[in-house]
Every structure is written in structure tokens, then in C-alpha cells.
C-alpha atoms as a PDB file:
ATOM      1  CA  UNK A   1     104.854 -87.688  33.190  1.00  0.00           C
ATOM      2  CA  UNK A   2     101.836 -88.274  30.885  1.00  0.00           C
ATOM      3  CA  UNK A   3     102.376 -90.363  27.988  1.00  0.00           C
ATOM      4  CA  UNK A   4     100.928 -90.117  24.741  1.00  0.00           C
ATOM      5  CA  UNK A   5      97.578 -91.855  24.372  1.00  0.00           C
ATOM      6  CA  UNK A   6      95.874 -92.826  27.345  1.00  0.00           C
ATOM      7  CA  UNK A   7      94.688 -96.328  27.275  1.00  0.00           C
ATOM      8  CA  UNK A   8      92.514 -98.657  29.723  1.00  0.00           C
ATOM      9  CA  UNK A   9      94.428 -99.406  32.586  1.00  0.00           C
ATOM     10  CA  UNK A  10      94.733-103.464  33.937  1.00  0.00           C
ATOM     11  CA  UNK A  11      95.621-105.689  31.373  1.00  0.00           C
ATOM     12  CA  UNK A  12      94.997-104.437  28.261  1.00  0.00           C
ATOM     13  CA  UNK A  13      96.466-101.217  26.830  1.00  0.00           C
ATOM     14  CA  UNK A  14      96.599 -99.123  23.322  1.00  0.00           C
ATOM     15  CA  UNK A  15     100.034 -98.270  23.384  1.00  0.00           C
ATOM     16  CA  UNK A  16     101.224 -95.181  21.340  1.00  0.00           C
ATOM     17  CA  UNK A  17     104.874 -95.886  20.727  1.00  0.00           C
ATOM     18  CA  UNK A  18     105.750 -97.663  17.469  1.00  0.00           C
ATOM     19  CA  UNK A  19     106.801-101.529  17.877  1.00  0.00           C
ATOM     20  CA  UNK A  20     109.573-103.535  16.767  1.00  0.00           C
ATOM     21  CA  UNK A  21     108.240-106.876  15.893  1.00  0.00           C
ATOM     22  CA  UNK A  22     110.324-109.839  16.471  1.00  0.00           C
ATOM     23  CA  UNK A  23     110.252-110.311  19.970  1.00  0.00           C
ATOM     24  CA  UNK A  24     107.439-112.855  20.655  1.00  0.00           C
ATOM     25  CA  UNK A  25     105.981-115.635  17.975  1.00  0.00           C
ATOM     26  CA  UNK A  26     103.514-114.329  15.377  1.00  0.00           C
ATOM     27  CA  UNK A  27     100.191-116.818  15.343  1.00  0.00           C
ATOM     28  CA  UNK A  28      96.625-116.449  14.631  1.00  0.00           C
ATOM     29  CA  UNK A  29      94.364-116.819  18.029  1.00  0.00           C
ATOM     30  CA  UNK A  30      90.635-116.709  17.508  1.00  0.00           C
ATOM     31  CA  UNK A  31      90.724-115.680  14.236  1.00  0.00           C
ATOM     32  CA  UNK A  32      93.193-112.625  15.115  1.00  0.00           C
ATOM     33  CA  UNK A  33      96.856-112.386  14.111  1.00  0.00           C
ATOM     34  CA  UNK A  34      99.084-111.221  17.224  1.00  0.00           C
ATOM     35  CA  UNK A  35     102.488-111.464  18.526  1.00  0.00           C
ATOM     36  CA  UNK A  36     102.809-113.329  21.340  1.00  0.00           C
ATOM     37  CA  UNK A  37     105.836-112.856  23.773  1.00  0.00           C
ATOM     38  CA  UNK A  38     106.141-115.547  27.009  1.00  0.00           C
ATOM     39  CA  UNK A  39     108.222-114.158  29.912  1.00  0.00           C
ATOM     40  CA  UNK A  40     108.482-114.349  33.711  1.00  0.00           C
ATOM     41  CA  UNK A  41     105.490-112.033  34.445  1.00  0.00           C
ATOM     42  CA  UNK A  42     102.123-112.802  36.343  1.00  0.00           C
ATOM     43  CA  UNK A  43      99.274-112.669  34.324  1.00  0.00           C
ATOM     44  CA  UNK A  44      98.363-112.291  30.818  1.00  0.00           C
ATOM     45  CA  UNK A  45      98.570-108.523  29.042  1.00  0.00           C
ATOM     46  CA  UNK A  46      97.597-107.219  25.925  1.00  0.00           C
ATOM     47  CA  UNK A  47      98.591-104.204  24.034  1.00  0.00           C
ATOM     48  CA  UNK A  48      97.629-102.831  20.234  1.00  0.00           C
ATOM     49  CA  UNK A  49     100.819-100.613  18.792  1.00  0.00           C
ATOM     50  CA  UNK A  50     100.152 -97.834  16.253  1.00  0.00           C
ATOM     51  CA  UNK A  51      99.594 -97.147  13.096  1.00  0.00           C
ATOM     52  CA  UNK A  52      99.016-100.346  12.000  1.00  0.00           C
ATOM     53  CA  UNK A  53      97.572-101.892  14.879  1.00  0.00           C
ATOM     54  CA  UNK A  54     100.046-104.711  15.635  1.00  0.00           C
ATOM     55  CA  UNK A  55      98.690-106.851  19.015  1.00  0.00           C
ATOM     56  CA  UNK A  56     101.182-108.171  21.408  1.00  0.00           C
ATOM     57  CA  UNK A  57     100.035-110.855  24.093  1.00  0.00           C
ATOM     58  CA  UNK A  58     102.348-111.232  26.953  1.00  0.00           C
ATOM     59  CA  UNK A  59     101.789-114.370  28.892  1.00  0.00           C
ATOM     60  CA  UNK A  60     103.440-116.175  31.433  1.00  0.00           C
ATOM     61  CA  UNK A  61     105.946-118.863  30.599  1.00  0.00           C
ATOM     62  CA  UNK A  62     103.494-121.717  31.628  1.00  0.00           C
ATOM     63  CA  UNK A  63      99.865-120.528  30.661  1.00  0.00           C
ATOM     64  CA  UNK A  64      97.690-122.293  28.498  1.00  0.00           C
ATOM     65  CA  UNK A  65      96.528-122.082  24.899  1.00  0.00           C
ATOM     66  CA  UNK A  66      93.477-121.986  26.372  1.00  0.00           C
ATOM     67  CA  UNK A  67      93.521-119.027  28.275  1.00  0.00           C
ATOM     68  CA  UNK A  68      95.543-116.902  25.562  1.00  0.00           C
ATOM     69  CA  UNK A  69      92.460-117.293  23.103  1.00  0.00           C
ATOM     70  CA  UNK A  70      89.886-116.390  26.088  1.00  0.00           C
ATOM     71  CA  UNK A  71      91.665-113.218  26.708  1.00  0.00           C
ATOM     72  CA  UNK A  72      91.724-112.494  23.074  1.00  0.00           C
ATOM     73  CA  UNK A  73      87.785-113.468  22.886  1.00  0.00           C
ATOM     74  CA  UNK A  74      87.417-111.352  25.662  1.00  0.00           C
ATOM     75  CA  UNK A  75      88.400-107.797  24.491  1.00  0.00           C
ATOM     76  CA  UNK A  76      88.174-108.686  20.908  1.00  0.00           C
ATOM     77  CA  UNK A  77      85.583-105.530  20.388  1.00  0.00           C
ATOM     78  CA  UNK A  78      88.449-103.842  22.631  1.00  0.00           C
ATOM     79  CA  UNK A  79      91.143-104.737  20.212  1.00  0.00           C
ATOM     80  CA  UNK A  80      88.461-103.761  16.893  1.00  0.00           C
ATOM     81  CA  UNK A  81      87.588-100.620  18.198  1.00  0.00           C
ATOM     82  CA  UNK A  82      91.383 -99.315  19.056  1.00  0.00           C
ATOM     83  CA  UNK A  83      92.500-100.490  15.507  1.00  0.00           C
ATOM     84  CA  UNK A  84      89.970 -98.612  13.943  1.00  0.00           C
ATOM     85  CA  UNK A  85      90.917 -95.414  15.697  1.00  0.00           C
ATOM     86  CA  UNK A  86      94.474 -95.687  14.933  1.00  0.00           C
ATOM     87  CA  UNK A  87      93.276 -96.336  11.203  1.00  0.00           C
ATOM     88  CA  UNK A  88      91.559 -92.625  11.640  1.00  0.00           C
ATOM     89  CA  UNK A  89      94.661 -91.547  12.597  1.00  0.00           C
ATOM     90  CA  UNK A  90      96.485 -93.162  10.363  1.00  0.00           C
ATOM     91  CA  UNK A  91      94.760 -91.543   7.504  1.00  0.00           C
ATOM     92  CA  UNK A  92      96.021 -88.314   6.598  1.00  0.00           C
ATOM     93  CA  UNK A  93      99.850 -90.386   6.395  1.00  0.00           C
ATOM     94  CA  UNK A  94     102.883 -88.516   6.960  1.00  0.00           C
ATOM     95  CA  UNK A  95     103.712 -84.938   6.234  1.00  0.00           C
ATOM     96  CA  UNK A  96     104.643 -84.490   2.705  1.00  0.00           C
ATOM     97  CA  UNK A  97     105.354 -80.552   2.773  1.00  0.00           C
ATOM     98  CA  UNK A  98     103.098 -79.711  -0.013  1.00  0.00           C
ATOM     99  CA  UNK A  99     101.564 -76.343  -0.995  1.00  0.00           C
ATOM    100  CA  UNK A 100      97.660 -77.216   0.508  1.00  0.00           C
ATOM    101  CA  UNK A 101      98.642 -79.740   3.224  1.00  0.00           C
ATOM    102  CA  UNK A 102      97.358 -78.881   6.669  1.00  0.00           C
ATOM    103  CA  UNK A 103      99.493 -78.439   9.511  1.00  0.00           C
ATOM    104  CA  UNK A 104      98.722 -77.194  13.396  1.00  0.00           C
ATOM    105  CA  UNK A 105     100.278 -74.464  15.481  1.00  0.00           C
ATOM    106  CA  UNK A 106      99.206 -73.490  18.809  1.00  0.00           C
ATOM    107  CA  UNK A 107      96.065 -75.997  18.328  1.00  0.00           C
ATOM    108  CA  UNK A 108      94.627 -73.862  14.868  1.00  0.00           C
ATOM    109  CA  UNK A 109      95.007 -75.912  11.852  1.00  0.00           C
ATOM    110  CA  UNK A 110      96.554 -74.041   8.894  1.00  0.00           C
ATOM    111  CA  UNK A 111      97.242 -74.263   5.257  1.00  0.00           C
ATOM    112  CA  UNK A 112     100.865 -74.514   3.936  1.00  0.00           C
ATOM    113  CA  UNK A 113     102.197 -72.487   1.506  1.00  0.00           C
ATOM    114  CA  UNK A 114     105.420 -73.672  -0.397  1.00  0.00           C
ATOM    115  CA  UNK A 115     107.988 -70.615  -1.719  1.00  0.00           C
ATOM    116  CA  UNK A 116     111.291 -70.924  -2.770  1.00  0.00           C
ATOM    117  CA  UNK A 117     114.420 -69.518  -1.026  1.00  0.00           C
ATOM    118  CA  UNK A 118     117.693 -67.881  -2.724  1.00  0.00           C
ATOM    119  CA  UNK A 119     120.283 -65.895  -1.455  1.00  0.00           C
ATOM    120  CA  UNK A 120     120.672 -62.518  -3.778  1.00  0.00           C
ATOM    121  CA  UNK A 121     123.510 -64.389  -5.681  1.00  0.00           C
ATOM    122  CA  UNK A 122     121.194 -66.893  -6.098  1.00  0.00           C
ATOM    123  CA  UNK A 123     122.322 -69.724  -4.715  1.00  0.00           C
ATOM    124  CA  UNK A 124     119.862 -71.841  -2.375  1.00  0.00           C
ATOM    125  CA  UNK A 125     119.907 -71.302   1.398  1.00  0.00           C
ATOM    126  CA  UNK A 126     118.673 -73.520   3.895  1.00  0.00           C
ATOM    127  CA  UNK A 127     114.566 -74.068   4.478  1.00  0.00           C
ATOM    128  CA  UNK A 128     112.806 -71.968   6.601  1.00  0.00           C
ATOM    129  CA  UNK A 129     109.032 -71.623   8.158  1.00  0.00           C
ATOM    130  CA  UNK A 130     107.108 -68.878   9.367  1.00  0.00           C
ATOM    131  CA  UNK A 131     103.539 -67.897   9.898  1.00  0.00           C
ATOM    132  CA  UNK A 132     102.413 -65.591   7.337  1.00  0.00           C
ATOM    133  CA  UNK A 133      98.592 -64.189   6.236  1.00  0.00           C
ATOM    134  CA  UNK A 134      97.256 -66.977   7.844  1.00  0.00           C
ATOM    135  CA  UNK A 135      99.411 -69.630   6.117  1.00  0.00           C
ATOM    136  CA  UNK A 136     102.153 -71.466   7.016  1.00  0.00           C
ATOM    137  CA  UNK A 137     105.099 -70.577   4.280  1.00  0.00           C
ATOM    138  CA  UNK A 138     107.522 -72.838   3.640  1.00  0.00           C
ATOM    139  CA  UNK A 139     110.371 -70.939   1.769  1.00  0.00           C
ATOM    140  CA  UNK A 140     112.905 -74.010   0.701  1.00  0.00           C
ATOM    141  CA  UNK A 141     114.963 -74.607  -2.543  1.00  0.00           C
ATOM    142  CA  UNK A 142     114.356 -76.855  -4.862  1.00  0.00           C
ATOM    143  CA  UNK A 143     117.401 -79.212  -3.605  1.00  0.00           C
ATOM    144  CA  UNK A 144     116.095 -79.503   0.019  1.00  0.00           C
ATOM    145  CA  UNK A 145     115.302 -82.829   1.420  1.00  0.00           C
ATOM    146  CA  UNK A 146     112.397 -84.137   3.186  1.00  0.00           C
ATOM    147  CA  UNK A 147     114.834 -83.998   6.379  1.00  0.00           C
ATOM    148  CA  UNK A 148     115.311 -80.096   5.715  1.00  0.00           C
ATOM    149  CA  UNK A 149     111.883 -79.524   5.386  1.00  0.00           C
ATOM    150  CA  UNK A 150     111.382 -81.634   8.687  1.00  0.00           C
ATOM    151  CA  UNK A 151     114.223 -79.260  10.043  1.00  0.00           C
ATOM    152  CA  UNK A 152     112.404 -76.706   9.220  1.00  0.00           C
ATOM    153  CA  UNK A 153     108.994 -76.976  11.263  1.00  0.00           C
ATOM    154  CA  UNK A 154     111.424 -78.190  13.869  1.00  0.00           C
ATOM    155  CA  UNK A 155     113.318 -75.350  14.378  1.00  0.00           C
ATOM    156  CA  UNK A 156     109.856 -73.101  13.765  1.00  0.00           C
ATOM    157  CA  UNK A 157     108.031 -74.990  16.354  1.00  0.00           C
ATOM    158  CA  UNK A 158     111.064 -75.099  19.058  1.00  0.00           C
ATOM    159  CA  UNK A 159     111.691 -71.433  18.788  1.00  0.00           C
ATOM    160  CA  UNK A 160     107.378 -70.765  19.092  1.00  0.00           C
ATOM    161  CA  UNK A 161     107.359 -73.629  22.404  1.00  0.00           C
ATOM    162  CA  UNK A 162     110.589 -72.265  24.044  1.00  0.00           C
ATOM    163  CA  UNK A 163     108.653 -68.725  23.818  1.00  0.00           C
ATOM    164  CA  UNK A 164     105.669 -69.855  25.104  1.00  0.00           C
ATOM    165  CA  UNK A 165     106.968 -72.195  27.980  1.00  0.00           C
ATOM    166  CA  UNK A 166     108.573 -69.300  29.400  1.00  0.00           C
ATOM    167  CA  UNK A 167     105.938 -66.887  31.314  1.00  0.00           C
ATOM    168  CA  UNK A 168     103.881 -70.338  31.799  1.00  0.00           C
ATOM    169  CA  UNK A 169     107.014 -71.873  33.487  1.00  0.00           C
ATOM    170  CA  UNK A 170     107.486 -69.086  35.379  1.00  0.00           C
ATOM    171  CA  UNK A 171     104.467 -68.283  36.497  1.00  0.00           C
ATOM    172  CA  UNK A 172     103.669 -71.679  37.837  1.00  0.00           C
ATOM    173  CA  UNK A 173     106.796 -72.028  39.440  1.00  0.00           C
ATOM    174  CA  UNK A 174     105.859 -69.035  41.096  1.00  0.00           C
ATOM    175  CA  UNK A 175     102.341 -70.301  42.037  1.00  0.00           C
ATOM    176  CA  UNK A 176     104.019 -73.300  43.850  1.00  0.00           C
ATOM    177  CA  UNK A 177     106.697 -71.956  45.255  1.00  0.00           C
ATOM    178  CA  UNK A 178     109.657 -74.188  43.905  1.00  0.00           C
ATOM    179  CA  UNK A 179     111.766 -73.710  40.606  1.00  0.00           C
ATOM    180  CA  UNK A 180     112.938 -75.887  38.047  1.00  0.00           C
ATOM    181  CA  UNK A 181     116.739 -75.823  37.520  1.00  0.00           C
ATOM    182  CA  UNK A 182     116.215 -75.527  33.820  1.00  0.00           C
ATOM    183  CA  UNK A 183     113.454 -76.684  31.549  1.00  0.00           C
ATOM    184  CA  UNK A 184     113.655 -77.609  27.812  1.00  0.00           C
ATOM    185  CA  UNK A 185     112.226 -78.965  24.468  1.00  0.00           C
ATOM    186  CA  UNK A 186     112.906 -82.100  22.676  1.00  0.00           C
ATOM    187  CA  UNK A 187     111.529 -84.825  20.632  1.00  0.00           C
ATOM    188  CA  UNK A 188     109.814 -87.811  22.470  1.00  0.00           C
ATOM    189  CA  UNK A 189     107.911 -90.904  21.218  1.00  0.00           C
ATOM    190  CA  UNK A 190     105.956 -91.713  24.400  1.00  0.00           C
ATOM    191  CA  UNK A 191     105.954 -88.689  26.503  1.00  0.00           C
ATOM    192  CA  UNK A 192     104.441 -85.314  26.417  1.00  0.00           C
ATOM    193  CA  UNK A 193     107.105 -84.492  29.492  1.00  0.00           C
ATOM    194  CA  UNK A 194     109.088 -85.562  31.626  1.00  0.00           C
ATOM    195  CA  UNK A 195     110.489 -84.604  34.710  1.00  0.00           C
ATOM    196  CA  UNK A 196     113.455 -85.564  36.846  1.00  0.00           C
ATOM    197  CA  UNK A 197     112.609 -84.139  40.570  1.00  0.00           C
ATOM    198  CA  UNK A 198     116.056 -84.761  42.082  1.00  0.00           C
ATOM    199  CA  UNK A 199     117.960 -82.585  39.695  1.00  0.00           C
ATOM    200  CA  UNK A 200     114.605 -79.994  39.151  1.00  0.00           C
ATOM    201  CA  UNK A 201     114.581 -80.538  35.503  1.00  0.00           C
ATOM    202  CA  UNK A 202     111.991 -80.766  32.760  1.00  0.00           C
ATOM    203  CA  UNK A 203     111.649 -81.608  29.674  1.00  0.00           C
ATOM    204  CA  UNK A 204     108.606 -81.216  27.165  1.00  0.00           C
ATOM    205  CA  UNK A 205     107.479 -82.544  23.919  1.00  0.00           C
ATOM    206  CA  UNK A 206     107.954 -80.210  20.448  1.00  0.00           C
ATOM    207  CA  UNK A 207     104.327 -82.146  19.278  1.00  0.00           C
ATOM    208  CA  UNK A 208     103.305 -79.865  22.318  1.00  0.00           C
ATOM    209  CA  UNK A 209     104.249 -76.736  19.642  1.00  0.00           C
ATOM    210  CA  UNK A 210     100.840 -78.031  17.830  1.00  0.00           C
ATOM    211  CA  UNK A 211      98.386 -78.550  20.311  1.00  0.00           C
ATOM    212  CA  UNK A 212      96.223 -75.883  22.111  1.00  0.00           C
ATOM    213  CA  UNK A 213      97.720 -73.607  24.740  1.00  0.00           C
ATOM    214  CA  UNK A 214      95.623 -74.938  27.332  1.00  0.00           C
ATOM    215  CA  UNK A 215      97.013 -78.481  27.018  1.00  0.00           C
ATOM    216  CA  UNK A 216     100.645 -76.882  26.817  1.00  0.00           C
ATOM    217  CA  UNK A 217      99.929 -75.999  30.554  1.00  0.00           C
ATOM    218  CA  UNK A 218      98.471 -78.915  31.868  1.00  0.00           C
ATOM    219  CA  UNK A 219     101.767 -80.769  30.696  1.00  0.00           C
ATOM    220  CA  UNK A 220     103.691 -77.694  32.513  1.00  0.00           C
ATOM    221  CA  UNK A 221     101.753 -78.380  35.771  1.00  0.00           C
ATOM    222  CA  UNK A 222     101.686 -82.077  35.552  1.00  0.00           C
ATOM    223  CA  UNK A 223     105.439 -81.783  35.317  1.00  0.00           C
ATOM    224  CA  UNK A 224     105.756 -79.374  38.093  1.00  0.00           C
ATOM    225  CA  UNK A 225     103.524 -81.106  40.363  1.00  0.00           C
ATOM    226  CA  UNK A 226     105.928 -83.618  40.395  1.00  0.00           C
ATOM    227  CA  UNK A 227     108.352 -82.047  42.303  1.00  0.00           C
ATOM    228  CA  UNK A 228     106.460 -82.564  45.178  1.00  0.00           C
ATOM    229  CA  UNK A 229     105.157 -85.998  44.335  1.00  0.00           C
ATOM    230  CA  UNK A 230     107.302 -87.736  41.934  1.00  0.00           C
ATOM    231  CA  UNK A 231     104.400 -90.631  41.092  1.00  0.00           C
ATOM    232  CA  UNK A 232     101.268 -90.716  40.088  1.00  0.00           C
ATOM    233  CA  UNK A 233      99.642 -91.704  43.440  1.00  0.00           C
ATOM    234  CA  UNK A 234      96.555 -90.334  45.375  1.00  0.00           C
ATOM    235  CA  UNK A 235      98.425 -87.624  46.706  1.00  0.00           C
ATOM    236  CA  UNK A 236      99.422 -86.706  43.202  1.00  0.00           C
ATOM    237  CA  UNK A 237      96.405 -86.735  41.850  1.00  0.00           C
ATOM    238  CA  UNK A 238      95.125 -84.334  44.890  1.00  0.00           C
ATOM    239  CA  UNK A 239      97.509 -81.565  44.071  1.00  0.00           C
ATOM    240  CA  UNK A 240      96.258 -81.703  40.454  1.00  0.00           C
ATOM    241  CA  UNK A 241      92.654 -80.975  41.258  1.00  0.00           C
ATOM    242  CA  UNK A 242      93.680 -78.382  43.552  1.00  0.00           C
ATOM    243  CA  UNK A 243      95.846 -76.357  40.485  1.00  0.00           C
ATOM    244  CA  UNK A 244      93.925 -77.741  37.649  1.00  0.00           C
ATOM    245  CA  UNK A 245      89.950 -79.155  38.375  1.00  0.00           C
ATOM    246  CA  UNK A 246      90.008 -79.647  34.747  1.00  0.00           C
ATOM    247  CA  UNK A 247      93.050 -81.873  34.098  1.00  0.00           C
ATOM    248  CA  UNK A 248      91.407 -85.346  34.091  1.00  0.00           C
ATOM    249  CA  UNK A 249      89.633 -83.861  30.430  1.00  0.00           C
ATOM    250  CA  UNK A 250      92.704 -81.844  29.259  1.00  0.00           C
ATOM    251  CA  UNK A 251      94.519 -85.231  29.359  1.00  0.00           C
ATOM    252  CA  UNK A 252      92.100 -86.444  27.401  1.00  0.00           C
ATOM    253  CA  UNK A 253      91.789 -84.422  24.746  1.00  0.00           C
ATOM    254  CA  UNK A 254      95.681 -84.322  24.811  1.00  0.00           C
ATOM    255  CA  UNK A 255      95.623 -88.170  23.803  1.00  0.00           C
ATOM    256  CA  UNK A 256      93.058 -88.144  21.564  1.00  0.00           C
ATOM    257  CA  UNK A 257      96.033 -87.381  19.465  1.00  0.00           C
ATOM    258  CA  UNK A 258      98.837 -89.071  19.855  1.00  0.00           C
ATOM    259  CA  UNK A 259     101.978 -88.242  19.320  1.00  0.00           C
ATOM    260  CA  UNK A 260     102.636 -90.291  16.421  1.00  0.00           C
ATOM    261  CA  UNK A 261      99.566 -89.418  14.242  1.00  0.00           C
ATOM    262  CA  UNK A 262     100.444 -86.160  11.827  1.00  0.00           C
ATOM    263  CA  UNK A 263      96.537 -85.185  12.151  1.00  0.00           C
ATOM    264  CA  UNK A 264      94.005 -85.399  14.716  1.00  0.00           C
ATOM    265  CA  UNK A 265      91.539 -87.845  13.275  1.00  0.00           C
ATOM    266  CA  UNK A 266      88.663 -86.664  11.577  1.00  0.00           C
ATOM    267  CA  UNK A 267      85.891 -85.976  13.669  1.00  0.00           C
ATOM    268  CA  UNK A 268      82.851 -88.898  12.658  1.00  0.00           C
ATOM    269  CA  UNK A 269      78.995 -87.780  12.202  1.00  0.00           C
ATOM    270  CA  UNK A 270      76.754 -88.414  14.656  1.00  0.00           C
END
């Protein structure tokens, strides 16, 4: 399944799921405060957690001070470069439902629009979002919530995904010759999909609902592939080149925006 945010593989990694700090011993190494966590595991390993850039060390219950601070020496341009892309992403903060804020469907950024909604007795009804001249309109009452707004694009971007995952599903499946048992949307922190091969199910991400068609159906295949090779080996990669020979770059465009960032980050001059 690919996860959101791919990240150097070995020993250090930009993780894209948010952390909950308390598990290791916060200390300053080189200059650099990080968490460090000591457990029963091999070698040293280093990971930076959005949006704030938190760095965890995990290091064997018996290494040395002295080899903690040369790893973090050693990919401290590593560690610089990945906090200063997740401050890009950062930026733009959450969504705040405002008339003027910008938010993506189907990979097209686009202006929102706030309205108001009343029944004809006038009494509020519930939010609800819809694509309109080119704007996203937001028709809520005045009592909603920041959850019922959040409802809102929820329920428009589920009902948008579950229509377009349908023909794509179905026309892969169709391509390879095997069928999923069922196939769905939900929220996930980490994943853009998942798949479970033994029962023939998939799942995939509602972020999905804002990014490009074309990366919508890489996720589809990547799940699908899987029911004939439930890892990520050689072979795995093999059947992806053969139904995709662009996948390698649609996964990375995919996690140039993570999951967890509202935005894409703004693209720098050159």
C-alpha cells in the first residue's frame, strides 16, 4: 500500500504521520533537539514527524553517546532540509472554511464560496458543499461548527471518490482478470490505500478526492496489483511497470503532498 510521503529508505526516514511525544527522552545532540527512544533493535534510525518537524532517534539499548551525535552530524543537512519542507507545508495551516480560502478537487485548486442554508420555515439545516461556477459553495448556517463544515467536504468528497473509483475499479479489475470483493473510502493518516488480498478488499484514502485523477489510479492499480503480490518485492515492482511505466513519478508527485498538509506547498523560484 503506498504511504503518504515517501522518504529515503535505510535509516533515516521523513515520516508523514503525526507523533505522540513521550516515548523516548528529549535532549539536545549536536546542537539539535530530538527525542530519543532506546529499544531492542539493531542499529540506529532516524525519523523527522510533521508539521513541526519533531526528530526521533531510535538506538539500541547499549550504543554510545558517541555514535548517536555522529548519526545526527551525519544527516544533519538531511534533517534541515525535510524540516523546511514540512514548514512549506505547514504554511497555509488548517482549513478555516472561509469565503476566499482555496481548496482542491480532482487535483484543480478552487476558491470557496460561503452561503447560508435555511429551510423555507427558516430554521437552519445541516451544511452542505457543491461545485458551483467554478467555486466551491459552502451553504451552512450560522450555528454550524467547524466539525459540520468538516462534515461537509467529507461527505462532498466521498460521494465525488466513490463515483469516480467505480469505472476505474472496474475497468482494472477487468484488465487483470481478478475482482475485488468490495472496495471503499475512508479516512487514513498514513496510507493512500490499502489492501487486504485474502479477503479481496480495498480501501482508499478520501485526501485521494483532491488530488489529480491520474494519481487516483495509480493508488487503484497499486492496490490491485497486490492481489497477486501482496509485498512490495521485485516481482511487485515488475507487474507495476508492466500496467503503469509511469508509476515510480506518479508516486512521487502523490507524496509531494502528504496527507496531512491542507495545501500542496508553494512552488519556490528558480
Amino acid at each position: 500500500m503506498p504511504r503518504s510521503a515517501g522518504s529515503p529508505s535505510g535509516r533515516s526516514r521523513a515520516a508523514t504521520d503525526q507523533v505522540k511525544i513521550g516515548a523516548g527522552t528529549l535532549t539536545t545532540i549536536a546542537g539539535l533537539e530530538l527525542e530519543v527512544v532506546r529499544k531492542r533493535v539493531k542499529r540506529l534510525s532516524l525519523r523527522i514527524y510533521p508539521p513541526d518537524g519533531h526528530v526521533r532517534l531510535t538506538a539500541p539499548t547499549n550504543a554510545k553517546a558517541q555514535e548517536l551525535e555522529a548519526m545526527v552530524r551525519e544527516r544533519a543537512d538531511w534533517i534541515e532540509r525535510h524540516r523546511r519542507r514540512f514548514s512549506r507545508l505547514g504554511a497555509a495551516g488548517e482549513a478555516r472554511y472561509v469565503t476566499g480560502e482555496t481548496h482542491y478537487f480532482r487535483g484543480h485548486p478552487y476558491p470557496l464560496v460561503r452561503g447560508e442554508a435555511f429551510t423555507r420555515a427558516g430554521t437552519s439545516t445541516r451544511a452542505r458543499l457543491e461545485l458551483a461556477g467554478g467555486s466551491l459553495v459552502l451553504d451552512a448556517p450560522e450555528s454550524a461548527t467547524g466539525d459540520d463544515l468538516r462534515r461537509a467536504f467529507d461527505a462532498f468528497y466521498r460521494q465525488a471518490l466513490k463515483a469516480d473509483l467505480e469505472p476505474l475499479v472496474h475497468h482494472w479489475q477487468a484488465y487483470l482478470g481478478r475482482n475485488v470483493s468490495s472496495f471503499g473510502v475512508k479516512r487514513m493518516t498514513t496510507r493512500w490505500g490499502s489492501c487486504n488480498p485474502r479477503a479481496k478488499r480495498i480501501w482508499l484514502n478520501l485526501e485521494l478526492a483532491k488530488r489529480r485523477p491520474e494519481l487516483l489510479e495509480y493508488v487503484v492499480v497499486h492496490e490491485l496489483a497486490h492481489l497477486y503480490v501482496p509485498n512490495h518485492g521485485a516481482a511487485f515492482k515488475e507487474l507495476m511497470s508492466r500496467l503503469l511505466p509511469n508509476w515510480r513519478e506518479l508516486g512521487k508527485e502523490l507524496d509531494a503532498w502528504p496527507i496531512w498538509a491542507h495545501l500542496p506547498a508553494p512552488r519556490t523560484p528558480n
